[in-house]
PDB file of N, CA and C in Angstrom:
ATOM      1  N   UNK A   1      11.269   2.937  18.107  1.00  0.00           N
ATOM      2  CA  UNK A   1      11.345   1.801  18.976  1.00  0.00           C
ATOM      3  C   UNK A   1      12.282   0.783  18.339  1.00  0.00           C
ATOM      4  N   UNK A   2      12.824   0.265  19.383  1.00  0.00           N
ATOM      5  CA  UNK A   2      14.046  -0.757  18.438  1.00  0.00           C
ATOM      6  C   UNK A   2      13.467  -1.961  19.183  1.00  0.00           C
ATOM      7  N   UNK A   3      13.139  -2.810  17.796  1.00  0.00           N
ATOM      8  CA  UNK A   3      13.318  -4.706  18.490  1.00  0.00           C
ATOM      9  C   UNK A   3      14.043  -4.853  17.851  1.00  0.00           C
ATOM     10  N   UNK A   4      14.529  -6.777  18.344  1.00  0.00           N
ATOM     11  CA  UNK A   4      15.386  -7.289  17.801  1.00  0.00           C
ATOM     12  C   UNK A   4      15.279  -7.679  16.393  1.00  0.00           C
ATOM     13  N   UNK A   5      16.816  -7.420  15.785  1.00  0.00           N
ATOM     14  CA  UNK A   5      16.836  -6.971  14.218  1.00  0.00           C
ATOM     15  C   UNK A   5      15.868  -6.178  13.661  1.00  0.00           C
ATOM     16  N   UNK A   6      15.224  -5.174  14.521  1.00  0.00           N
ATOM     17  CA  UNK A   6      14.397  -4.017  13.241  1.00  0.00           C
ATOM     18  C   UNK A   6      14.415  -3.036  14.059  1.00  0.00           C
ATOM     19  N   UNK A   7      13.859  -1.933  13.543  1.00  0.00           N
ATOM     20  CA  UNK A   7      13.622  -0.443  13.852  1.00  0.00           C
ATOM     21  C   UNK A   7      11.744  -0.170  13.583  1.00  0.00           C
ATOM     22  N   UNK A   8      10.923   0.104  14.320  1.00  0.00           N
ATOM     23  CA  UNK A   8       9.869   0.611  14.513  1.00  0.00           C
ATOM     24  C   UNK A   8       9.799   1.984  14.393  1.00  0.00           C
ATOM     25  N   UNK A   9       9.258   2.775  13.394  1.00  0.00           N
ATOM     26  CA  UNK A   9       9.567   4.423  13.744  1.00  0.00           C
ATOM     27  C   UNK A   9       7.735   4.905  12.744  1.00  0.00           C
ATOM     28  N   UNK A  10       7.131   6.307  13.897  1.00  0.00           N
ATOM     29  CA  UNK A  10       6.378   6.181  13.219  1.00  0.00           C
ATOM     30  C   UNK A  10       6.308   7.875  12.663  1.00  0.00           C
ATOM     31  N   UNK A  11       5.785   8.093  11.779  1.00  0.00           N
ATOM     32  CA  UNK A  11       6.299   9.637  11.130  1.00  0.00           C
ATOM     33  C   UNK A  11       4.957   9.865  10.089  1.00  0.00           C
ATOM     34  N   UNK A  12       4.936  11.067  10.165  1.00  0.00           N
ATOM     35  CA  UNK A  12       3.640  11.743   9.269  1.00  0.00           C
ATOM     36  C   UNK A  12       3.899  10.706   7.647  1.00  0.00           C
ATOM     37  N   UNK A  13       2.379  10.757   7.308  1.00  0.00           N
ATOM     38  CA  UNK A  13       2.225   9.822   5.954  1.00  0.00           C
ATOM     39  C   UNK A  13       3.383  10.765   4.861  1.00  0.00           C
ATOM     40  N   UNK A  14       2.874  11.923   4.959  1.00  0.00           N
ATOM     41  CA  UNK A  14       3.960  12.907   3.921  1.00  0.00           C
ATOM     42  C   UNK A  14       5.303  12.485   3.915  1.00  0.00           C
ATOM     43  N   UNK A  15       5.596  11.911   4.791  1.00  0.00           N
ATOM     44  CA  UNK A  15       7.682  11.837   5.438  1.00  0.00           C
ATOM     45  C   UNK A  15       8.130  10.751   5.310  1.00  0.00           C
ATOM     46  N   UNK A  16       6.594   9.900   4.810  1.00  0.00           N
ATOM     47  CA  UNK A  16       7.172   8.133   4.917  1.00  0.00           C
ATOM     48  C   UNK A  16       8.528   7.552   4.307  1.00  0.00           C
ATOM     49  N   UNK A  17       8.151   8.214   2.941  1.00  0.00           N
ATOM     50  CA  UNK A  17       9.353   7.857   2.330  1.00  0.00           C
ATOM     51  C   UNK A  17      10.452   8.575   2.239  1.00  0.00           C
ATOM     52  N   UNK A  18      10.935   9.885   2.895  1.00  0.00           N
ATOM     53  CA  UNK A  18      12.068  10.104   3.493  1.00  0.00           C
ATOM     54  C   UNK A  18      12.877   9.638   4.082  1.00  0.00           C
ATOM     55  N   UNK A  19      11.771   9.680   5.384  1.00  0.00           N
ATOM     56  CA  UNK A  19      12.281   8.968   6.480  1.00  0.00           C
ATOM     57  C   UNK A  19      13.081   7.472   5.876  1.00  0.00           C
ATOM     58  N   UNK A  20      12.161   6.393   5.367  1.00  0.00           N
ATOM     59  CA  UNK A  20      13.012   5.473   4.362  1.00  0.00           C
ATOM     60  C   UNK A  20      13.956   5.520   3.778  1.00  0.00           C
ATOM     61  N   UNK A  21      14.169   6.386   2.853  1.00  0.00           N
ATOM     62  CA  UNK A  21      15.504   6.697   2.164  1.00  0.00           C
ATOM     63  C   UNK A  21      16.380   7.115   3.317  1.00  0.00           C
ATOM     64  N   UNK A  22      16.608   7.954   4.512  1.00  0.00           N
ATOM     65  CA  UNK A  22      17.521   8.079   5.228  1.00  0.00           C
ATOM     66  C   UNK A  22      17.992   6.995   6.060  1.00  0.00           C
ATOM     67  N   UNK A  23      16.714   5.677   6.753  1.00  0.00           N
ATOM     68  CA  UNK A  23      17.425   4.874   6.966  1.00  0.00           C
ATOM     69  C   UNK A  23      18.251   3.781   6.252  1.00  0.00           C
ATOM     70  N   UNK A  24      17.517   4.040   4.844  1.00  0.00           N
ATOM     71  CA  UNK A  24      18.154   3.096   4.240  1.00  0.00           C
ATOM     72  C   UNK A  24      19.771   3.582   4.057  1.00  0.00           C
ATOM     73  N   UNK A  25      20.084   4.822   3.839  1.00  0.00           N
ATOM     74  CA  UNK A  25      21.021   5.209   3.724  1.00  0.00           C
ATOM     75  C   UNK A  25      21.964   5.476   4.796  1.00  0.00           C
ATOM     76  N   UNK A  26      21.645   5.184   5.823  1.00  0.00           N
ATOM     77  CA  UNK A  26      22.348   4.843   6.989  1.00  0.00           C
ATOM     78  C   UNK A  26      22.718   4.138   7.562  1.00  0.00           C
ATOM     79  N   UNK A  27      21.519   2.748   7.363  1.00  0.00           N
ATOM     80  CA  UNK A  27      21.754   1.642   7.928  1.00  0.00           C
ATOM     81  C   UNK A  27      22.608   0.472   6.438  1.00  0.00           C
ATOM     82  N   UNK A  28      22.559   1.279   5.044  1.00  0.00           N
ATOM     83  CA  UNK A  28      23.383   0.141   4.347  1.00  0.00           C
ATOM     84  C   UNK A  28      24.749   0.766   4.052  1.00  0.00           C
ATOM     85  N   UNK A  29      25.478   0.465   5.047  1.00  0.00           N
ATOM     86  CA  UNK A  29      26.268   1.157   5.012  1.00  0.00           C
ATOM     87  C   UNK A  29      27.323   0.125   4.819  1.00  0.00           C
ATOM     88  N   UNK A  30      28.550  -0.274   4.034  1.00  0.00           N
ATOM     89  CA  UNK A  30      29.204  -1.292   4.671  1.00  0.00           C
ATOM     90  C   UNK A  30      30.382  -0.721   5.411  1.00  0.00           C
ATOM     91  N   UNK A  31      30.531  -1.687   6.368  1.00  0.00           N
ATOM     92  CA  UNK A  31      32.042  -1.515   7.285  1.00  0.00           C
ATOM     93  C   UNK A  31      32.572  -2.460   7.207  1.00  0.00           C
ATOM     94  N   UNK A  32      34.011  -2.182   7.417  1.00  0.00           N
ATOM     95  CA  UNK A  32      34.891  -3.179   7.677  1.00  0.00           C
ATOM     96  C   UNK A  32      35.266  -4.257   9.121  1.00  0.00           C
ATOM     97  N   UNK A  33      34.773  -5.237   9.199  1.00  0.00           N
ATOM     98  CA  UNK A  33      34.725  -6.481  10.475  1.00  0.00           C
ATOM     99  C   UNK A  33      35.872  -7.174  10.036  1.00  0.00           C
ATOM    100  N   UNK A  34      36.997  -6.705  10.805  1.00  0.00           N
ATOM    101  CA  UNK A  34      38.215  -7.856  10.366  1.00  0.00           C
ATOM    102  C   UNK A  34      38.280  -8.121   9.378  1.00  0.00           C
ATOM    103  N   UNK A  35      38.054  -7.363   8.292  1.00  0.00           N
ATOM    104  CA  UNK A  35      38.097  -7.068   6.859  1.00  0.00           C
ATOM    105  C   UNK A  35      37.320  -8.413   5.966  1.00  0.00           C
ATOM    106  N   UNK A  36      36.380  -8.014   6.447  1.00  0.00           N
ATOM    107  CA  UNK A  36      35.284  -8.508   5.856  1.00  0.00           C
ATOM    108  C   UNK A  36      34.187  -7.189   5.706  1.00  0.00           C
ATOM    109  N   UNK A  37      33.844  -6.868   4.575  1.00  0.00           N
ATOM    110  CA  UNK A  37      33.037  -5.579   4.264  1.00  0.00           C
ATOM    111  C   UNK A  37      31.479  -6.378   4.383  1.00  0.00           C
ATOM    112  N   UNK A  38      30.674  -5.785   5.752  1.00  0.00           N
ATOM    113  CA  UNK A  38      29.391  -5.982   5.858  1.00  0.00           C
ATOM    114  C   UNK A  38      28.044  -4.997   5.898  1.00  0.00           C
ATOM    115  N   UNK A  39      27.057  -5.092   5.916  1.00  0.00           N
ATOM    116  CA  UNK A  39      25.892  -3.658   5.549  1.00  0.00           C
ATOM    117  C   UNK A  39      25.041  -4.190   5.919  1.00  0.00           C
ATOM    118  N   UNK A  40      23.902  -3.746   6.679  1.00  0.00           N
ATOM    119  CA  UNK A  40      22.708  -3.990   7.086  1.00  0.00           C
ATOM    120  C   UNK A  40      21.278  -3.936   6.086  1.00  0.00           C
ATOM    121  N   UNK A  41      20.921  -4.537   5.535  1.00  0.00           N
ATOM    122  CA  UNK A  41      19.993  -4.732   4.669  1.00  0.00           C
ATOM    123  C   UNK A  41      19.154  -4.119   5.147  1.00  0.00           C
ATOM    124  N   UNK A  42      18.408  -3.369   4.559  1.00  0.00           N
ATOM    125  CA  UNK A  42      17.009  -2.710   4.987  1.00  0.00           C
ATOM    126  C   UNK A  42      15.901  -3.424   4.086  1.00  0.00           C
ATOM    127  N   UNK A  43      15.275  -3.433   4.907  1.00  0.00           N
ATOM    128  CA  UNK A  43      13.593  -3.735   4.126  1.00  0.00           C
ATOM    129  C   UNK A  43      12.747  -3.508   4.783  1.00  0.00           C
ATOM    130  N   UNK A  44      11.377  -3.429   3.955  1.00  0.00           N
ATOM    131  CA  UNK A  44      10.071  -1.668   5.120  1.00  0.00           C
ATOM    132  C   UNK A  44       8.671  -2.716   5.142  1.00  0.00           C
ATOM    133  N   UNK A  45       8.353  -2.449   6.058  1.00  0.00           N
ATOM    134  CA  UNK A  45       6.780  -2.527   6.152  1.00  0.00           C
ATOM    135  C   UNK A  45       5.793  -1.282   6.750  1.00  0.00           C
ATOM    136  N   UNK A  46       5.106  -1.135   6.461  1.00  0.00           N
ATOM    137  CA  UNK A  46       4.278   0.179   6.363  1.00  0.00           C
ATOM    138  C   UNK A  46       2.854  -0.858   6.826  1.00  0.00           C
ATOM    139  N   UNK A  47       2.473   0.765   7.967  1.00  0.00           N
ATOM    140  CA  UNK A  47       0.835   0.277   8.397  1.00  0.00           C
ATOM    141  C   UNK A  47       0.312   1.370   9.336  1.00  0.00           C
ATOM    142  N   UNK A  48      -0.683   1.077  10.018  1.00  0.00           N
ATOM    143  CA  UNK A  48      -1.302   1.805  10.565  1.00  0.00           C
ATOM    144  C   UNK A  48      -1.269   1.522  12.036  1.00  0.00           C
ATOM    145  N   UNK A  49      -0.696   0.106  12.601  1.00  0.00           N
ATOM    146  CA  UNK A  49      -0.264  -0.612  13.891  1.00  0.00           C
ATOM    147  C   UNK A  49       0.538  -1.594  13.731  1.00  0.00           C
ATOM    148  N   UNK A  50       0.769  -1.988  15.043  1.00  0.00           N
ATOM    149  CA  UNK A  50       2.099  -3.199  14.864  1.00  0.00           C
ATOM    150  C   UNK A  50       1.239  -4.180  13.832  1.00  0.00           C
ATOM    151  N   UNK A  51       0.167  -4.804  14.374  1.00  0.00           N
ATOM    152  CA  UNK A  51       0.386  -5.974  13.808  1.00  0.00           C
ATOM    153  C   UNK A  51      -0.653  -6.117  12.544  1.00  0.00           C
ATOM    154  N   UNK A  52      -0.807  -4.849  12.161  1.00  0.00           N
ATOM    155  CA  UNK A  52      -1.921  -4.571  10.842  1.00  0.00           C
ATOM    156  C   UNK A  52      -0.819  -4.398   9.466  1.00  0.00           C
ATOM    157  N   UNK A  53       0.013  -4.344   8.919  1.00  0.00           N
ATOM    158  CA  UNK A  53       0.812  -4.050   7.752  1.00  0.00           C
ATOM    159  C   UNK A  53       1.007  -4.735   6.442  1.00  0.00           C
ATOM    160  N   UNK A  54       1.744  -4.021   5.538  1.00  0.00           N
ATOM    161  CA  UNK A  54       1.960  -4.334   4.265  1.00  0.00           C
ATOM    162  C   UNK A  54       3.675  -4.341   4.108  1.00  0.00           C
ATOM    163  N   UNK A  55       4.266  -5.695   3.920  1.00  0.00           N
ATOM    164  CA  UNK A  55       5.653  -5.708   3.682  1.00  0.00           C
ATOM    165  C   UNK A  55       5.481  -5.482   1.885  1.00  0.00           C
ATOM    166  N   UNK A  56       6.838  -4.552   2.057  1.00  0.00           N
ATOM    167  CA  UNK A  56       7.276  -3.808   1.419  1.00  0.00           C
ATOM    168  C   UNK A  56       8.522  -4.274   0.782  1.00  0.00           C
ATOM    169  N   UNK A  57       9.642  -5.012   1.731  1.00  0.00           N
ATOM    170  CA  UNK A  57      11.116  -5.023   0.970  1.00  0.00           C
ATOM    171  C   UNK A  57      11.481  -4.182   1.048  1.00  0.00           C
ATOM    172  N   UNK A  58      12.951  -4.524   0.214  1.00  0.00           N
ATOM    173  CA  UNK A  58      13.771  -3.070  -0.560  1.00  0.00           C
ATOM    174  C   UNK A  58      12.809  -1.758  -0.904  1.00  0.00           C
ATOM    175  N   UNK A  59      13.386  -0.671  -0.138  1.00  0.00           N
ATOM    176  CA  UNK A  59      12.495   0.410  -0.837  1.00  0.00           C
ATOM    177  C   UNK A  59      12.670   0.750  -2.103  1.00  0.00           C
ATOM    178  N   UNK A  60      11.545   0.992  -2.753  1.00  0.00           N
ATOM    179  CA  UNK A  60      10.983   0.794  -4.293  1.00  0.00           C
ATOM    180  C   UNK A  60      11.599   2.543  -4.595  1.00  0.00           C
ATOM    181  N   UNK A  61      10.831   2.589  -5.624  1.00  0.00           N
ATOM    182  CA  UNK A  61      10.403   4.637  -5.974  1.00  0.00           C
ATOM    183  C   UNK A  61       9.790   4.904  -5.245  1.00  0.00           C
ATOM    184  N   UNK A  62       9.515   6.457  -5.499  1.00  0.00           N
ATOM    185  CA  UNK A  62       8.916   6.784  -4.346  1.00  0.00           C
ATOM    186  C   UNK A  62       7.283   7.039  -4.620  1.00  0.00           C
ATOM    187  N   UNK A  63       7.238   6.534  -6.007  1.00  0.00           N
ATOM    188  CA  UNK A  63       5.633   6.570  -6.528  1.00  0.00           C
ATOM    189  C   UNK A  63       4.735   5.894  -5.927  1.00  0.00           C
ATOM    190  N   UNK A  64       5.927   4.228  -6.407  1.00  0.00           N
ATOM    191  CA  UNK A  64       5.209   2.706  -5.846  1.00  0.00           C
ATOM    192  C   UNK A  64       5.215   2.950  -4.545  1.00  0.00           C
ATOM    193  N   UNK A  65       5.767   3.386  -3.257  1.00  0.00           N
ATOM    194  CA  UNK A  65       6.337   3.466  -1.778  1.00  0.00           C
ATOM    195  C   UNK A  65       4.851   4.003  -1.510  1.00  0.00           C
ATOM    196  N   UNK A  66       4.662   5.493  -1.888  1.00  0.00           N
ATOM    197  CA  UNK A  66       3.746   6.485  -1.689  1.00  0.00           C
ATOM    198  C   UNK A  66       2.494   5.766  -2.523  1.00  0.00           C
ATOM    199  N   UNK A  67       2.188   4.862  -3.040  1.00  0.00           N
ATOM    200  CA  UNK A  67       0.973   4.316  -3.287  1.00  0.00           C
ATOM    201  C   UNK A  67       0.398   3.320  -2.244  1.00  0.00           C
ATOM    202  N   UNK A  68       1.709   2.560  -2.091  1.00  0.00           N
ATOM    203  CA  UNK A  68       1.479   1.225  -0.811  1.00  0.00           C
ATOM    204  C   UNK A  68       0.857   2.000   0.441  1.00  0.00           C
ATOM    205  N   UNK A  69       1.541   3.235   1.128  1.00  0.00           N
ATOM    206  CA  UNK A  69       1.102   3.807   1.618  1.00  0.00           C
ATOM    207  C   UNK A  69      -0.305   4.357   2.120  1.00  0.00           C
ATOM    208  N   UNK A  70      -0.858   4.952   0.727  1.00  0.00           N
ATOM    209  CA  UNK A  70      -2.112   5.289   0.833  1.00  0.00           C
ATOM    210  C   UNK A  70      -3.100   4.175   0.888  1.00  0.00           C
ATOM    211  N   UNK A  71      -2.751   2.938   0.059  1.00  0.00           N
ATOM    212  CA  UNK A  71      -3.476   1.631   0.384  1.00  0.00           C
ATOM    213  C   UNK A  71      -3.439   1.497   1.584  1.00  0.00           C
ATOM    214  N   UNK A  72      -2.859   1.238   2.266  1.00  0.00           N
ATOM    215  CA  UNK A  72      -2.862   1.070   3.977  1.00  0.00           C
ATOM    216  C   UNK A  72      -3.256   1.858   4.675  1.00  0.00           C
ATOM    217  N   UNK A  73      -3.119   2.934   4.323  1.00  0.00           N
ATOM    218  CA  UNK A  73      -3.653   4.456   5.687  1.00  0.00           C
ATOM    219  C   UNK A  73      -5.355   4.282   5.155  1.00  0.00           C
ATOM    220  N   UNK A  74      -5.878   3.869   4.355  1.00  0.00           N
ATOM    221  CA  UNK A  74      -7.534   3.839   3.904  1.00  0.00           C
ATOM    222  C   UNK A  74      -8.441   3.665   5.561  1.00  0.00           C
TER     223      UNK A  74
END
């Protein structure tokens, strides 16, 4: 689901942090705007519904990621 300025996506607990690393790696991408080099910052929140979650930031390792995780899916 896309709102404005974010991405909503929801994916098996196992894939969480895949899925993360690929958007991060997609969406920080920089391009060139009239040569100005710009990139979309990523930063995650993880939960179990919209408005139940744990912000996250920059994605971490995938230890700390996959711990936040299991705190929240409880």
């Amino acid at each position: 689901m896309q709102e404005h300025d974010s991405l909503v996506c929801s994916c098996a607990v196992d894939e969480a942090y895949d899925v993360g690393v690929f958007l991060r790696n997609h969406l920080e991408v920089e391009l060139d705007y009239d040569g100005v080099n710009l990139s979309v910052p990523v930063e995650f929140k993880v939960g179990k519904n919209w408005g139940d979650y744990k912000e996250i930031g920059a994605l971490p390792d995938r230890g700390t990621f996959e711990k936040v995780v299991q705190e929240v899916m409880r």
